[in-house]
C-alpha atoms as a PDB file:
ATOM      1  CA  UNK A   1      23.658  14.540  -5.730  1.00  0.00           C
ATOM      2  CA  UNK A   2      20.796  16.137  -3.810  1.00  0.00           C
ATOM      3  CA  UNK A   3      19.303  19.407  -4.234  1.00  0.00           C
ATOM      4  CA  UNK A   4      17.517  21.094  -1.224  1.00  0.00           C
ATOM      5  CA  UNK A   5      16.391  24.810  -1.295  1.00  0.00           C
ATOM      6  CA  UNK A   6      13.753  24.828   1.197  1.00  0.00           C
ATOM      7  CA  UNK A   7      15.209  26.178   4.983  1.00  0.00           C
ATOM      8  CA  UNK A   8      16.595  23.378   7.418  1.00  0.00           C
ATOM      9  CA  UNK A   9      15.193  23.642  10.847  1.00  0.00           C
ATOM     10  CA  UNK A  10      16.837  21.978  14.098  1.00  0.00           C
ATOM     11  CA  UNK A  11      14.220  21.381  16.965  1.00  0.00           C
ATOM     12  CA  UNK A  12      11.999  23.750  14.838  1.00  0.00           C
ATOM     13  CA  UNK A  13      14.345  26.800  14.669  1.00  0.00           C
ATOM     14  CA  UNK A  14      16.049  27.861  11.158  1.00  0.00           C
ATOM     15  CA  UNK A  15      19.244  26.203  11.215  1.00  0.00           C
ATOM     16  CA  UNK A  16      22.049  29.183  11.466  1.00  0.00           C
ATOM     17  CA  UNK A  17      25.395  30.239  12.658  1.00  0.00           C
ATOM     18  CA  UNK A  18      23.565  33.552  14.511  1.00  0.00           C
ATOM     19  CA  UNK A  19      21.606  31.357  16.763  1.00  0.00           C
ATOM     20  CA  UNK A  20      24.765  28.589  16.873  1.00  0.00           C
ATOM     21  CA  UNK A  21      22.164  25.920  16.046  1.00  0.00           C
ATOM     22  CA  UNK A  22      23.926  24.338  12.892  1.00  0.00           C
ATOM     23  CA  UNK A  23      25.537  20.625  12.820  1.00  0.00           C
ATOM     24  CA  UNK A  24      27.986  20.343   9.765  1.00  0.00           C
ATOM     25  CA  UNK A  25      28.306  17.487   7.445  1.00  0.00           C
ATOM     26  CA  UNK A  26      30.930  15.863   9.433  1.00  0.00           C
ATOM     27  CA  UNK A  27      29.085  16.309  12.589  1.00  0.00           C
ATOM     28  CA  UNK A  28      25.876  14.423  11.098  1.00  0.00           C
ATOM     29  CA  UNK A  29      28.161  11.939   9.321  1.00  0.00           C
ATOM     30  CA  UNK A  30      30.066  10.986  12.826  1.00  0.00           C
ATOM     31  CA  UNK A  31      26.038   9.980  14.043  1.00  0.00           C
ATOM     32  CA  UNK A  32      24.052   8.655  11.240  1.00  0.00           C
ATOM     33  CA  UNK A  33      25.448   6.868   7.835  1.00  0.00           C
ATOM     34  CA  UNK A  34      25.931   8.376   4.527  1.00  0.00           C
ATOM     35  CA  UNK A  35      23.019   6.637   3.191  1.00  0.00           C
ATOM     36  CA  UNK A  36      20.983   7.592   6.137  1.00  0.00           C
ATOM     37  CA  UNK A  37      21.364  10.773   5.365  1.00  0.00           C
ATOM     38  CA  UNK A  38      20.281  10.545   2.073  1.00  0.00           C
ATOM     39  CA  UNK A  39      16.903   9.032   2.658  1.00  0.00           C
ATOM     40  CA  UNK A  40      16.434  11.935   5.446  1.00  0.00           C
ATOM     41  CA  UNK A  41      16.725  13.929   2.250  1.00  0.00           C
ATOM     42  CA  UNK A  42      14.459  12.023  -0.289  1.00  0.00           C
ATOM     43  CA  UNK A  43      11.959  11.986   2.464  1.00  0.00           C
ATOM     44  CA  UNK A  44      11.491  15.788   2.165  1.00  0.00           C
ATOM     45  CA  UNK A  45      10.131  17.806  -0.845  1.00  0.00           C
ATOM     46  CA  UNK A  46      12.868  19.711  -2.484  1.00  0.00           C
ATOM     47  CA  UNK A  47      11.296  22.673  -1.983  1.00  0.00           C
ATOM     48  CA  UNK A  48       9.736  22.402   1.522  1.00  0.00           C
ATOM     49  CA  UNK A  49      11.309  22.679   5.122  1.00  0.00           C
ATOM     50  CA  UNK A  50      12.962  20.161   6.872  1.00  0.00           C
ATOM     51  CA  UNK A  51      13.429  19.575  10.401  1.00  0.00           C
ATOM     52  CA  UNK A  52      16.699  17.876  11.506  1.00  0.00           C
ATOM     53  CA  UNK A  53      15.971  16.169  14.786  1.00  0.00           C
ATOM     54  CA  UNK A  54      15.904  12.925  16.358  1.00  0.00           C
ATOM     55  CA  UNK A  55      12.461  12.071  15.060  1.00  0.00           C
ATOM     56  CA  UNK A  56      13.324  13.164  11.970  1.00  0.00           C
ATOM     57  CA  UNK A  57      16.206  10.554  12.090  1.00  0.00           C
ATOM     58  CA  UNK A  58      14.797   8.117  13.004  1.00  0.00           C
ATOM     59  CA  UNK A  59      11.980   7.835  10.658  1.00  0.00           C
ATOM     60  CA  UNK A  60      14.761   7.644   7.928  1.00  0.00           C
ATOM     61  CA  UNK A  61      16.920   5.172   9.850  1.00  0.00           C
ATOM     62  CA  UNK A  62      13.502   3.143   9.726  1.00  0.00           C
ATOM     63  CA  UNK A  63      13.268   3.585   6.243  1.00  0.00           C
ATOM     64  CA  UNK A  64      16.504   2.919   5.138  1.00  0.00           C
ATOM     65  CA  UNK A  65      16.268  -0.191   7.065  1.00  0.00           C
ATOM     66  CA  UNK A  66      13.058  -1.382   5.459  1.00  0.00           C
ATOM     67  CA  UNK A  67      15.009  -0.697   2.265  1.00  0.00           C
ATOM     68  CA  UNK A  68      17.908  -2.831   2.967  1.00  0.00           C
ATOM     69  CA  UNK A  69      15.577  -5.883   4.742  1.00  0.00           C
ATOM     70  CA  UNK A  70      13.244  -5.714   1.428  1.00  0.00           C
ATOM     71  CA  UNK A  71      16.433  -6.183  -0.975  1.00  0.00           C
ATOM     72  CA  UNK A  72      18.167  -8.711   1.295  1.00  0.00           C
ATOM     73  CA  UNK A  73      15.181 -10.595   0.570  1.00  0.00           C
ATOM     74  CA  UNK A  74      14.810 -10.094  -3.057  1.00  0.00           C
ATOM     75  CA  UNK A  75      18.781 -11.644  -2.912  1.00  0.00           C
ATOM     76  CA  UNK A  76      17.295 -14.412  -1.113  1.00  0.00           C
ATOM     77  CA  UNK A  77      14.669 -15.362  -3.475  1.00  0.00           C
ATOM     78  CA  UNK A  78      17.086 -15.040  -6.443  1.00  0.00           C
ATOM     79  CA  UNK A  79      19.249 -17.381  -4.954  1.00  0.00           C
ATOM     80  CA  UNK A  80      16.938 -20.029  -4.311  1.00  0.00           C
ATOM     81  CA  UNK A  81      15.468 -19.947  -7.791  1.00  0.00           C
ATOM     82  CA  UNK A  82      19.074 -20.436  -9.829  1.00  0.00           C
ATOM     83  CA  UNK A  83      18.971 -19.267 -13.661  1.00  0.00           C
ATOM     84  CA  UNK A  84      19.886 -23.055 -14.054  1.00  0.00           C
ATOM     85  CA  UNK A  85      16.168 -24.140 -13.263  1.00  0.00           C
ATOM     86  CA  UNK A  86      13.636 -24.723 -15.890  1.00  0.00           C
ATOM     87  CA  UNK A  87      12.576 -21.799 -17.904  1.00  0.00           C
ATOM     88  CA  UNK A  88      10.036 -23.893 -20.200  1.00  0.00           C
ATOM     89  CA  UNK A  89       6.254 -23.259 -20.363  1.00  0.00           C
ATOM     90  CA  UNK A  90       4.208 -25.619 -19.364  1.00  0.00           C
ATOM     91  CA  UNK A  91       0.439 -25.775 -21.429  1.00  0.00           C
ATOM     92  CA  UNK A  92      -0.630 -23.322 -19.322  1.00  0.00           C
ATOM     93  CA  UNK A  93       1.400 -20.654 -20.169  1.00  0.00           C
ATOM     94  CA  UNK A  94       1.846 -20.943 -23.722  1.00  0.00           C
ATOM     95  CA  UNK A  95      -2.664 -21.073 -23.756  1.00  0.00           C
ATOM     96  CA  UNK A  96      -1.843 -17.760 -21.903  1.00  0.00           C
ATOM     97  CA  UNK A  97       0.153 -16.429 -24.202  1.00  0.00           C
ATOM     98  CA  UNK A  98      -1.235 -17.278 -27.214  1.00  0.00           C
ATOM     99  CA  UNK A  99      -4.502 -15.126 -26.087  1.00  0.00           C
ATOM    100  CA  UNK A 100      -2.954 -12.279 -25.081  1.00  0.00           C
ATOM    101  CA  UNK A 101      -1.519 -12.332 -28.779  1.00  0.00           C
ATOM    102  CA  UNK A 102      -4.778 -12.766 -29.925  1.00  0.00           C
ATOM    103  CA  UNK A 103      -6.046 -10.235 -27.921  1.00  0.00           C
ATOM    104  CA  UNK A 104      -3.458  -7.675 -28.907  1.00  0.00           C
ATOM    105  CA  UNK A 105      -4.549  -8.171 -32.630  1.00  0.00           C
ATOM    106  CA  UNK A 106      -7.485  -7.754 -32.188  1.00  0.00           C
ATOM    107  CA  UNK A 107      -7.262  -4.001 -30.834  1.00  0.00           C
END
């Protein structure tokens, strides 16, 4: 769910019926994704006015995109390091860990 009570320009003119410069849901949905959408949104202060245009667009589509690269890598990485690895510490880590313990008891 979003919530967005500032004014929605389109090609910096309040968006209205009056001046027949309005796009509906199902117009924007037929050019740009769902989730496209969405980031357009989170991009924007609640509260603040937003300007539906083709720059506007596309700086979501880019960021959207960077979203969906950056966790298509994070699947990547999990896959090549398999819960079926070794989870043991070597001497290193356990010397790490036992002074941080130290160090917490001592604060």
């Amino acid at each position: 769910y979003f919530v967005h009570a500032g004014h929605l320009h389109i090609k910096g003119l309040k968006m209205s019926k009056s001046l027949k410069n309005f796009i509906t849901i199902q117009q924007a949905l037929e050019i740009n994704s769902a989730r496209q959408i969405r980031m357009l949104f989170l991009l924007h202060k609640y509260n603040a006015q937003m300007d539906y245009g083709d720059n506007t667009m596309t700086h979501a589509m880019e960021t959207e995109k960077r979203f969906v690269e950056f966790f298509h890598n994070v699947k990547a990485c999990l896959r090549q390091h398999r819960m079926d690895d070794s989870q043991k510490w070597d001497a290193t880590t356990i010397r790490l860990q036992q002074t941080l313990a130290a160090a917490k008891t001592k604060v």
